[in-house]
C-alpha atoms as a PDB file:
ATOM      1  CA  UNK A   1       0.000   0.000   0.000  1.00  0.00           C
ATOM      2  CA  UNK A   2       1.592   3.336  -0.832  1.00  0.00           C
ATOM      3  CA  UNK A   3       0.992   6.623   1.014  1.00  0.00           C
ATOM      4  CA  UNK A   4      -1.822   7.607  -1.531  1.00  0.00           C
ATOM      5  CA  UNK A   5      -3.609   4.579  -1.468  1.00  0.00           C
ATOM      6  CA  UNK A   6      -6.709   5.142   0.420  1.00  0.00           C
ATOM      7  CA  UNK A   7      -8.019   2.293   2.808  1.00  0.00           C
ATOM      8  CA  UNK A   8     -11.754   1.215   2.095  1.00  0.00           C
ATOM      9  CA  UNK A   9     -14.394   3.311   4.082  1.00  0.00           C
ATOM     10  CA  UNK A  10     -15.292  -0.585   6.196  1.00  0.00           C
ATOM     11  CA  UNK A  11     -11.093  -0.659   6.538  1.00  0.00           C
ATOM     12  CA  UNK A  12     -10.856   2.896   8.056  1.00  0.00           C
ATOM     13  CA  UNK A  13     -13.882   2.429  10.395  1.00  0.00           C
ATOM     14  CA  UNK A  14     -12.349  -0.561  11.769  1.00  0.00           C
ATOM     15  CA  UNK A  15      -9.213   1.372  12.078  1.00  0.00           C
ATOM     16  CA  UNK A  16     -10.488   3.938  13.927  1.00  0.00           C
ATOM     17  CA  UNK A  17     -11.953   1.615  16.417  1.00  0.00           C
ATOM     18  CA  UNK A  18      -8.984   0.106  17.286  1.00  0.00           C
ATOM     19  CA  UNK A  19      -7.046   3.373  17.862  1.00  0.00           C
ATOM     20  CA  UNK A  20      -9.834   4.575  19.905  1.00  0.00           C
ATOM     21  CA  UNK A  21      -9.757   1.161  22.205  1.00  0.00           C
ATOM     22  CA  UNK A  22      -5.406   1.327  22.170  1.00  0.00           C
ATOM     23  CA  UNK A  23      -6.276   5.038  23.400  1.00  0.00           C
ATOM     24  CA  UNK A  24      -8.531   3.818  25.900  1.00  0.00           C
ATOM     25  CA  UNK A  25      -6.335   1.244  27.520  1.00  0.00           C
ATOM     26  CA  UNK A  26      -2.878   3.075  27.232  1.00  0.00           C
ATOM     27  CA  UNK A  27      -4.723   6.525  28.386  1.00  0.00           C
ATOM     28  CA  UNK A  28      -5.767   4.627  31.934  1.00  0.00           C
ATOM     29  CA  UNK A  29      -2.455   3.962  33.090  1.00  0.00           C
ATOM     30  CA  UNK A  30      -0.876   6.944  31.442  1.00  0.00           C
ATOM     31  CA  UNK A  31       0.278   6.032  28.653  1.00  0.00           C
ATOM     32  CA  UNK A  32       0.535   7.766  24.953  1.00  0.00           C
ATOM     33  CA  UNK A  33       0.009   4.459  22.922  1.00  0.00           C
ATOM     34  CA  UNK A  34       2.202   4.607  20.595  1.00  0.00           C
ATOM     35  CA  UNK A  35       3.391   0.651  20.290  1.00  0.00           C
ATOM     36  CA  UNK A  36      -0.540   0.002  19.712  1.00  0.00           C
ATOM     37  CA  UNK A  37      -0.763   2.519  17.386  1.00  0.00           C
ATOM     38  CA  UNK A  38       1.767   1.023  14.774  1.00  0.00           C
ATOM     39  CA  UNK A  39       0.398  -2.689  15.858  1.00  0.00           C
ATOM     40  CA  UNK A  40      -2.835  -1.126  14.396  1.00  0.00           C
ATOM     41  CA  UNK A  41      -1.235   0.406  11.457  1.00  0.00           C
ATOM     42  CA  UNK A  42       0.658  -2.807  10.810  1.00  0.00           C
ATOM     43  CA  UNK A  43      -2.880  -4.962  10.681  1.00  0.00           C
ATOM     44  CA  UNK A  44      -4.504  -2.823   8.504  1.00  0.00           C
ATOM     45  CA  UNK A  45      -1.160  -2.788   5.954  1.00  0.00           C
ATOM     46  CA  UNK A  46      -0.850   0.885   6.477  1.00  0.00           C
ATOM     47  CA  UNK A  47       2.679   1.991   4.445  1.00  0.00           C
ATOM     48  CA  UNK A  48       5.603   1.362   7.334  1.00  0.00           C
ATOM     49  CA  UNK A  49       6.758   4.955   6.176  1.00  0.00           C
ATOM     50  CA  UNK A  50       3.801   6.567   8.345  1.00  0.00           C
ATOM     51  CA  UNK A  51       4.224   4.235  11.416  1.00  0.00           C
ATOM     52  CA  UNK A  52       6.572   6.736  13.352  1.00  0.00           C
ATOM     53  CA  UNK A  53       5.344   9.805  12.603  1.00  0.00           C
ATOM     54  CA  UNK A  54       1.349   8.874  12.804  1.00  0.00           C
ATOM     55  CA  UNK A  55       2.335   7.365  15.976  1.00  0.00           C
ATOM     56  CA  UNK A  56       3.966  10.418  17.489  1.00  0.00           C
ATOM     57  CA  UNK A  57       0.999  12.591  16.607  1.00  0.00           C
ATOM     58  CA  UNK A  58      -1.475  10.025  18.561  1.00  0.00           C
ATOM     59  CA  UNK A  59       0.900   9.707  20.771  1.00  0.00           C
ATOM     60  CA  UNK A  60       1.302  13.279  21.401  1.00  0.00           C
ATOM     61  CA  UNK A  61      -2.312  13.958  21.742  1.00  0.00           C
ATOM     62  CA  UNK A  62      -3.661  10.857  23.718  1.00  0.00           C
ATOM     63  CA  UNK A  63      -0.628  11.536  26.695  1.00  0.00           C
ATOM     64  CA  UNK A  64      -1.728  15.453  26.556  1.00  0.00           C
ATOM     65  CA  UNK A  65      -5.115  14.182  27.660  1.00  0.00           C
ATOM     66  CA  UNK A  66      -3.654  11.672  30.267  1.00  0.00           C
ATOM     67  CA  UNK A  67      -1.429  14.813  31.372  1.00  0.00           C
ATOM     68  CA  UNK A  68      -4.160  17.178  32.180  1.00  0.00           C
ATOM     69  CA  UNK A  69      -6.146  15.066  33.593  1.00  0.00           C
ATOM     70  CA  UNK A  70      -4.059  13.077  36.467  1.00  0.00           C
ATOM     71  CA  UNK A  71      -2.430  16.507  36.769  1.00  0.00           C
ATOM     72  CA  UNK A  72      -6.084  18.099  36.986  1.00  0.00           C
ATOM     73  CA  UNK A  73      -6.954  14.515  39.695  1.00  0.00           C
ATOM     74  CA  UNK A  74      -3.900  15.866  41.938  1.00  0.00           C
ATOM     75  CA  UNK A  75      -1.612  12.641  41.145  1.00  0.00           C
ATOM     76  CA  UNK A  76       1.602  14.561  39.839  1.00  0.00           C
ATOM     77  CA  UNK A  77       4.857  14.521  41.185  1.00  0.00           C
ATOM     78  CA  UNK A  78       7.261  17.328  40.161  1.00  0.00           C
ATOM     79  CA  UNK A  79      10.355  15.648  42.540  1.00  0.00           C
ATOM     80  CA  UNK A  80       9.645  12.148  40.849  1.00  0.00           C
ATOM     81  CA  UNK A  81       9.101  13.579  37.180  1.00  0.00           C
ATOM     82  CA  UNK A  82      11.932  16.368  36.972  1.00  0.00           C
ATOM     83  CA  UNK A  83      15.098  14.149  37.325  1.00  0.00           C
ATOM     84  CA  UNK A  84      14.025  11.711  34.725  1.00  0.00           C
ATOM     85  CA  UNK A  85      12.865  14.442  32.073  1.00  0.00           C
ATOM     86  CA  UNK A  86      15.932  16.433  32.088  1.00  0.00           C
ATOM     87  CA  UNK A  87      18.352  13.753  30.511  1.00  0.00           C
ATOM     88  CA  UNK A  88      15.712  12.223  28.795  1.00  0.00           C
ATOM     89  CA  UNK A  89      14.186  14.780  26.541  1.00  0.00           C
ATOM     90  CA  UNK A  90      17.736  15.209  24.661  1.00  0.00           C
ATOM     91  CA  UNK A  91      18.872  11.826  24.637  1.00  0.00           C
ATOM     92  CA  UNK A  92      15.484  10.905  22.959  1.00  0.00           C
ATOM     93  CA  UNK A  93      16.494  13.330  20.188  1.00  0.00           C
ATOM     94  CA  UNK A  94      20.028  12.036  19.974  1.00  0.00           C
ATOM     95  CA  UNK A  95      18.308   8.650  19.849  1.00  0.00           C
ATOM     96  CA  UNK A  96      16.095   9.525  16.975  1.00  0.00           C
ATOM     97  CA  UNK A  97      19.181   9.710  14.309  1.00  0.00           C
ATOM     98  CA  UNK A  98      21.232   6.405  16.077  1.00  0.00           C
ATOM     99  CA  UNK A  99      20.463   3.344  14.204  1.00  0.00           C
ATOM    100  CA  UNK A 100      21.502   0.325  15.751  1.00  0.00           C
ATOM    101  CA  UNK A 101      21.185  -3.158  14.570  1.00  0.00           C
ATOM    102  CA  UNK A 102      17.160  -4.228  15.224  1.00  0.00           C
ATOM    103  CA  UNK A 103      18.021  -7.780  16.230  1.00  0.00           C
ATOM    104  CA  UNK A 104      20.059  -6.621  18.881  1.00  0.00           C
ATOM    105  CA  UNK A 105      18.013  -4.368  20.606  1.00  0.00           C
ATOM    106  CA  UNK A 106      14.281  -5.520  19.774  1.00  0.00           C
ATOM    107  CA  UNK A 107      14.543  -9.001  21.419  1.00  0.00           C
ATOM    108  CA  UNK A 108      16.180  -7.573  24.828  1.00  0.00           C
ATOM    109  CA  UNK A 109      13.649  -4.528  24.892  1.00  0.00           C
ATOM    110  CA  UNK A 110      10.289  -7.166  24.536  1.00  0.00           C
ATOM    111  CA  UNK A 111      12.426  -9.744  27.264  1.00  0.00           C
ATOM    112  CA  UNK A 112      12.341  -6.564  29.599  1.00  0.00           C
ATOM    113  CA  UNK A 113       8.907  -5.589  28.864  1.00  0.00           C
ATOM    114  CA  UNK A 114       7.444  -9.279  29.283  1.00  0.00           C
ATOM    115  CA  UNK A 115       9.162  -9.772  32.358  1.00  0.00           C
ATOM    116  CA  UNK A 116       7.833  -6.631  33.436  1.00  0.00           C
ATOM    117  CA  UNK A 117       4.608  -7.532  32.758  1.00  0.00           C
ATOM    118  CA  UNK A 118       4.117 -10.574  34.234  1.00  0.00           C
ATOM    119  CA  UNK A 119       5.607  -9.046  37.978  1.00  0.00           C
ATOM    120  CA  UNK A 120       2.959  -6.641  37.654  1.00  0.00           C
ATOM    121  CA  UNK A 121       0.057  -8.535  37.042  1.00  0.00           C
ATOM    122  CA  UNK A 122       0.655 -11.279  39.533  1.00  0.00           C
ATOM    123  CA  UNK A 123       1.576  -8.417  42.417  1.00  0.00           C
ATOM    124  CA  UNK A 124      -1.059  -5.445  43.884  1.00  0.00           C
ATOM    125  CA  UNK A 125       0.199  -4.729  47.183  1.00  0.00           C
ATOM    126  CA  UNK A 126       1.897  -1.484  45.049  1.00  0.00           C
ATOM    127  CA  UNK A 127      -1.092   0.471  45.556  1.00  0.00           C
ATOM    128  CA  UNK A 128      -0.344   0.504  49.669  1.00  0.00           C
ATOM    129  CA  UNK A 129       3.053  -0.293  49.838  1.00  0.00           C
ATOM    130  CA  UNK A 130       5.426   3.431  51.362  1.00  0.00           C
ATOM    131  CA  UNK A 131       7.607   4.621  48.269  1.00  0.00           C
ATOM    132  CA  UNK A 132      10.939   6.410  48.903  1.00  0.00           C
ATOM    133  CA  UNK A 133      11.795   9.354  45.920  1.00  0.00           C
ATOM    134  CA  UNK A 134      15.404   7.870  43.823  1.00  0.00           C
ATOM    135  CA  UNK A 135      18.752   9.114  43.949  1.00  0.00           C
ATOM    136  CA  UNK A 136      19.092  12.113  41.878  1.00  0.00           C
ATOM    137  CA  UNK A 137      21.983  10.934  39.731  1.00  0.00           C
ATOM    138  CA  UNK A 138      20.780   7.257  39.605  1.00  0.00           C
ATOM    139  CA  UNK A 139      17.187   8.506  38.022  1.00  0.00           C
ATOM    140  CA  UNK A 140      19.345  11.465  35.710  1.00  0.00           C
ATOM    141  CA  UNK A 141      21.456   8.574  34.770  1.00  0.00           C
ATOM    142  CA  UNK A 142      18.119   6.589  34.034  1.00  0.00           C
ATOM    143  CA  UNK A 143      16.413   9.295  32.080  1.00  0.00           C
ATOM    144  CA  UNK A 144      19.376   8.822  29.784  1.00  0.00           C
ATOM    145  CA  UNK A 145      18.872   5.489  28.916  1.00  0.00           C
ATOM    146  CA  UNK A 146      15.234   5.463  29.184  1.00  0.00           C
ATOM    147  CA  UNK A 147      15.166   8.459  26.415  1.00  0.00           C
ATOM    148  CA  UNK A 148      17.969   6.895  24.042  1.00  0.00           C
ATOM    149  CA  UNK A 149      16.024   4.071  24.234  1.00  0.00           C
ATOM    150  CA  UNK A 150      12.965   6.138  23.815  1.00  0.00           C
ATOM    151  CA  UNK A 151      14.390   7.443  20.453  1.00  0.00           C
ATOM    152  CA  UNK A 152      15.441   4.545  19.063  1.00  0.00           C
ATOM    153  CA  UNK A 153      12.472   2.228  19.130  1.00  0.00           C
ATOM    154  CA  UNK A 154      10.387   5.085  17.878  1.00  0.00           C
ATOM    155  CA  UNK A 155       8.089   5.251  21.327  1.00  0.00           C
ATOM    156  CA  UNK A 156       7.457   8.070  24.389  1.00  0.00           C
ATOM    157  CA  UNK A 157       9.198   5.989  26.728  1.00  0.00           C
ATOM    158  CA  UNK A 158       6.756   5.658  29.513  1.00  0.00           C
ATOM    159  CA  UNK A 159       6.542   2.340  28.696  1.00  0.00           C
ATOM    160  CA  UNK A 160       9.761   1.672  30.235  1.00  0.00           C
ATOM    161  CA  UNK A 161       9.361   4.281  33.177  1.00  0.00           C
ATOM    162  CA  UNK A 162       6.024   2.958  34.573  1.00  0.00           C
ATOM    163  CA  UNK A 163       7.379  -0.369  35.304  1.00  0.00           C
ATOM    164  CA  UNK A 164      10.657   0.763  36.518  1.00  0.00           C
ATOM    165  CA  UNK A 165       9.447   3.661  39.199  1.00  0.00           C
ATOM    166  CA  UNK A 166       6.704   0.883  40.320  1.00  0.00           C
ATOM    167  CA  UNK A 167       9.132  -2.714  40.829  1.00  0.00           C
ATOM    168  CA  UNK A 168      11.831  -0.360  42.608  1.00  0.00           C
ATOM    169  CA  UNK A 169       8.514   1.206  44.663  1.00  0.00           C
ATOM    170  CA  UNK A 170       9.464   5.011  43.750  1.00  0.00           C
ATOM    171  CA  UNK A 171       6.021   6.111  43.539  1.00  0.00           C
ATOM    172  CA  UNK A 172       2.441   5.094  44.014  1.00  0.00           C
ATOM    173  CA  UNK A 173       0.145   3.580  41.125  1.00  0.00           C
ATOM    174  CA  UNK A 174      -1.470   6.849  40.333  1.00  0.00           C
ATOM    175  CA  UNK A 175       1.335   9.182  41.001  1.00  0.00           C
ATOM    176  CA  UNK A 176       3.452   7.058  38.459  1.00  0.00           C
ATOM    177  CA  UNK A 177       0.653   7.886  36.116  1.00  0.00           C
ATOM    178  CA  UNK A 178       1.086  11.048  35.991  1.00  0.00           C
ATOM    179  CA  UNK A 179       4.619  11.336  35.591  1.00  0.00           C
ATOM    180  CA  UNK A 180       4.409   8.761  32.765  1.00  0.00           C
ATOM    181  CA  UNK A 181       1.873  11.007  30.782  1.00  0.00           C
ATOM    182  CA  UNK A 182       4.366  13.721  30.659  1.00  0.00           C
ATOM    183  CA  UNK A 183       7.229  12.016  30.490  1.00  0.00           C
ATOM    184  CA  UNK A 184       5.987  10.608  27.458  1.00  0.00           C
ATOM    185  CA  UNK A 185       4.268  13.899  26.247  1.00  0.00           C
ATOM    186  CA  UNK A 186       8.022  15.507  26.576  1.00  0.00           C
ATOM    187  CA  UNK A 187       9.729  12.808  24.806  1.00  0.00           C
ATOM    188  CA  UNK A 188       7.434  12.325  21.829  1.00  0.00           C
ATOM    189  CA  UNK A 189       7.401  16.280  21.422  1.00  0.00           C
ATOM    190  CA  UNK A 190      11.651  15.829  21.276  1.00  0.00           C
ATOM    191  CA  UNK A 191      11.412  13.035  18.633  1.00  0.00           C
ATOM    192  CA  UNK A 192       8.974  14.348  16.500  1.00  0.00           C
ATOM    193  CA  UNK A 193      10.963  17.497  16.492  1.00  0.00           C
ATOM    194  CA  UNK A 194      13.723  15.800  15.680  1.00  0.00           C
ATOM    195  CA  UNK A 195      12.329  14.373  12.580  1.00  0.00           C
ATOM    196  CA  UNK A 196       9.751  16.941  11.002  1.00  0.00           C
ATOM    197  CA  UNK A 197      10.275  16.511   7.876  1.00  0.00           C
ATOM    198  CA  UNK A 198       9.080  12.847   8.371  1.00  0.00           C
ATOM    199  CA  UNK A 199       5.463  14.436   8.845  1.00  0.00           C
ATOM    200  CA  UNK A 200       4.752  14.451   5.274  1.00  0.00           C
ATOM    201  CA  UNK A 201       4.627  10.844   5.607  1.00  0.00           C
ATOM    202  CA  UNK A 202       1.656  11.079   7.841  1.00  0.00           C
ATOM    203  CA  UNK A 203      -1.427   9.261   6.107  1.00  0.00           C
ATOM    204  CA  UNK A 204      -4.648  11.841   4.797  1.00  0.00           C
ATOM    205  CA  UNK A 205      -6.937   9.848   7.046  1.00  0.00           C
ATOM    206  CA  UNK A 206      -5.284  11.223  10.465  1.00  0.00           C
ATOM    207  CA  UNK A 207      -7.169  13.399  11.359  1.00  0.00           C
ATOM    208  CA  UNK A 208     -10.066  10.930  11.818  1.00  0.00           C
ATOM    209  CA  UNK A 209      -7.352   8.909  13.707  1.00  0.00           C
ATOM    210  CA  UNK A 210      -6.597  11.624  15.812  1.00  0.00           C
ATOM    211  CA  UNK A 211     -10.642  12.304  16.649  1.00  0.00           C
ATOM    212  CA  UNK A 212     -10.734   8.324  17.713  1.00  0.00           C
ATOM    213  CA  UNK A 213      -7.557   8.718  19.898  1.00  0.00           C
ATOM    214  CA  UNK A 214      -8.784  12.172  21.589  1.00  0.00           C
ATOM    215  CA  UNK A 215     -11.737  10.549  22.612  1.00  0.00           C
ATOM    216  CA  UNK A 216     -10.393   7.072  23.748  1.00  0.00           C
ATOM    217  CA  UNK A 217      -7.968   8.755  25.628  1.00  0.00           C
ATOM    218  CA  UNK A 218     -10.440  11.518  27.125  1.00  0.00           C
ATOM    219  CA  UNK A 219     -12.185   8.250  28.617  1.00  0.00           C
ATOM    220  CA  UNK A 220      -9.345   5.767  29.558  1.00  0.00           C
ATOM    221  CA  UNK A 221      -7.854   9.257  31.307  1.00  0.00           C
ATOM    222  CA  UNK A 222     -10.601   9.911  33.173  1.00  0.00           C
ATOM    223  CA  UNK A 223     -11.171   6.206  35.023  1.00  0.00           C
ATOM    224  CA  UNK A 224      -7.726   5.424  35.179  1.00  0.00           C
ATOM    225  CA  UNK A 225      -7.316   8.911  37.224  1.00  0.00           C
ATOM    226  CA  UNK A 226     -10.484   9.180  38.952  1.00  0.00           C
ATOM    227  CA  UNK A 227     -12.548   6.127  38.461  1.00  0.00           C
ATOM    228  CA  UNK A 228     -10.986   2.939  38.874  1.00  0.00           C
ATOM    229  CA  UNK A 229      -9.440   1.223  42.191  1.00  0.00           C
ATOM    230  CA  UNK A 230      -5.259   2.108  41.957  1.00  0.00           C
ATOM    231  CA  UNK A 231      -4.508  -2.006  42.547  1.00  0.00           C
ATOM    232  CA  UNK A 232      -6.725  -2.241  39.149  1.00  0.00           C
ATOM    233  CA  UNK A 233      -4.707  -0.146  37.103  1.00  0.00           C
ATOM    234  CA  UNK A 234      -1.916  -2.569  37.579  1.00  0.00           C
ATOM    235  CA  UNK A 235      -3.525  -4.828  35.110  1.00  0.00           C
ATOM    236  CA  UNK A 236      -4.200  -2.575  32.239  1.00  0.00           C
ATOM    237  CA  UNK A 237      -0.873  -1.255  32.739  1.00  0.00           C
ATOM    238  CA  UNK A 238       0.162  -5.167  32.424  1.00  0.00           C
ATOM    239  CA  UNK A 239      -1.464  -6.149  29.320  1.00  0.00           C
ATOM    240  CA  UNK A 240       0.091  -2.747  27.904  1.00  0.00           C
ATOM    241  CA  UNK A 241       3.414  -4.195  28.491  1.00  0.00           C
ATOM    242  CA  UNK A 242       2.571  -7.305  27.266  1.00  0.00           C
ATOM    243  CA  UNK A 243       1.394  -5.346  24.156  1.00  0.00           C
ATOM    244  CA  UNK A 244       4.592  -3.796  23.480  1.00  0.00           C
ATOM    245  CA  UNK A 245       6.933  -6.590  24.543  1.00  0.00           C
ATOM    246  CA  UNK A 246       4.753  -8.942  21.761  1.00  0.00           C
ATOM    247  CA  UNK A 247       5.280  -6.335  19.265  1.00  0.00           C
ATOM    248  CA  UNK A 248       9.405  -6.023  20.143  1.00  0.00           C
ATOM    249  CA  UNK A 249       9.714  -9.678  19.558  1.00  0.00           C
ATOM    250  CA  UNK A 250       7.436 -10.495  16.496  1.00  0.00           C
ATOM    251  CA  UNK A 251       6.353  -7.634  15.041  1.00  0.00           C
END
């Protein structure tokens, strides 16, 4: 399928749908949805040109939404958030023009994710348990990792940070939330600024895309901040990982 080739009106309805349920479920733990968005591009056999950048716009929007509103819910943590933005945001540019070898990093990136996963599924006592802020230069060192790796597979990089801040207990469910949103919000900003010119790539139907992700992610904001128990969070947040970590490995 090239760039001009339109999908059928049955093919972008169905489309749609999925991007609006990816929004839904990413949006309630915090999360942009990026790694859903290209699975969904991939099924339909959109052009791989307009993965990244179609992704980045979603992206963009969906974790604005998740921003405002756990922000809005009083779940943000500026100490928790700060430390891991700062290195983050230009190491996710940097990691925009890197390209390293896909079998090399792919396979340990979906290992990580899986694993990830499956500790927070089977656990809940996060939503009780005391948290203790991180080191300064362990979590600056972090954000540098987090945001080259953030660059390089082409996602906001909460999907790494959610996990982390929760299995080393530096910060409650919700509060982790919240600093995800915008962490991602930063870091797809920084990529997609870092490769503008690849928005000519980005498909004629987005904008219906992007209508289907602001309102998915309006809704999956909205109970994942307000509405649903913080223990039940952990499993969205699970099958998100499991999600991306499928897509690292096979996709």
């Amino acid at each position: 399928m090239t760039l001009a080739e339109p999908l059928s009106l049955s093919g972008l309805l169905l489309l749609m749908v999925c991007i609006l349920a990816v929004a839904v479920l990413y949006s309630s733990v915090g999360h942009g949805g990026a790694s859903g968005y290209i699975a969904a591009l991939a099924l339909f056999s959109v052009a791989p040109a307009v993965f990244k950048p179609t992704a980045l716009v979603l992206n963009i929007l969906v974790s604005s939404v998740a921003t405002l509103c756990f922000i809005r819910a009083g779940h943000f943590s500026w100490r928790l958030f700060w430390p891991f933005a700062a290195t983050s945001i230009p190491c996710s540019f940097i990691g925009g023009y890197l390209s390293l070898p896909v079998h090399l990093y792919r396979p340990l990136v979906g290992a990580i994710l899986l694993f990830s996963a499956c500790r927070l599924f089977f656990r809940t006592e996060y939503a009780d348990t005391e948290t203790r802020p991180p080191w300064a230069p362990v979590a600056l060192t972090l954000g540098a990792l987090l945001g080259l790796l953030s660059g390089l597979t082409g996602v906001g990089g909460g999907i790494f940070l959610s996990p982390l801040l929760l299995l080393l207990k530096w910060g409650k469910v919700r509060e982790v939330s919240a600093v995800a949103a915008l962490f991602i919000l930063v870091n797809s900003v920084s990529g997609l600024l870092g490769h503008l010119s690849s928005l000519q790539a980005i498909p004629y139907f987005a904008p219906l895309l992007a209508v289907a992700a602001l309102i998915g992610g309006s809704v999956g904001a909205v109970l994942g901040s307000r509405r649903l128990p913080a223990a039940a969070v952990l499993k969205p947040l699970a099958v998100v990982l499991v999600i991306a970590g499928i897509k690292m490995l096979f996709v």
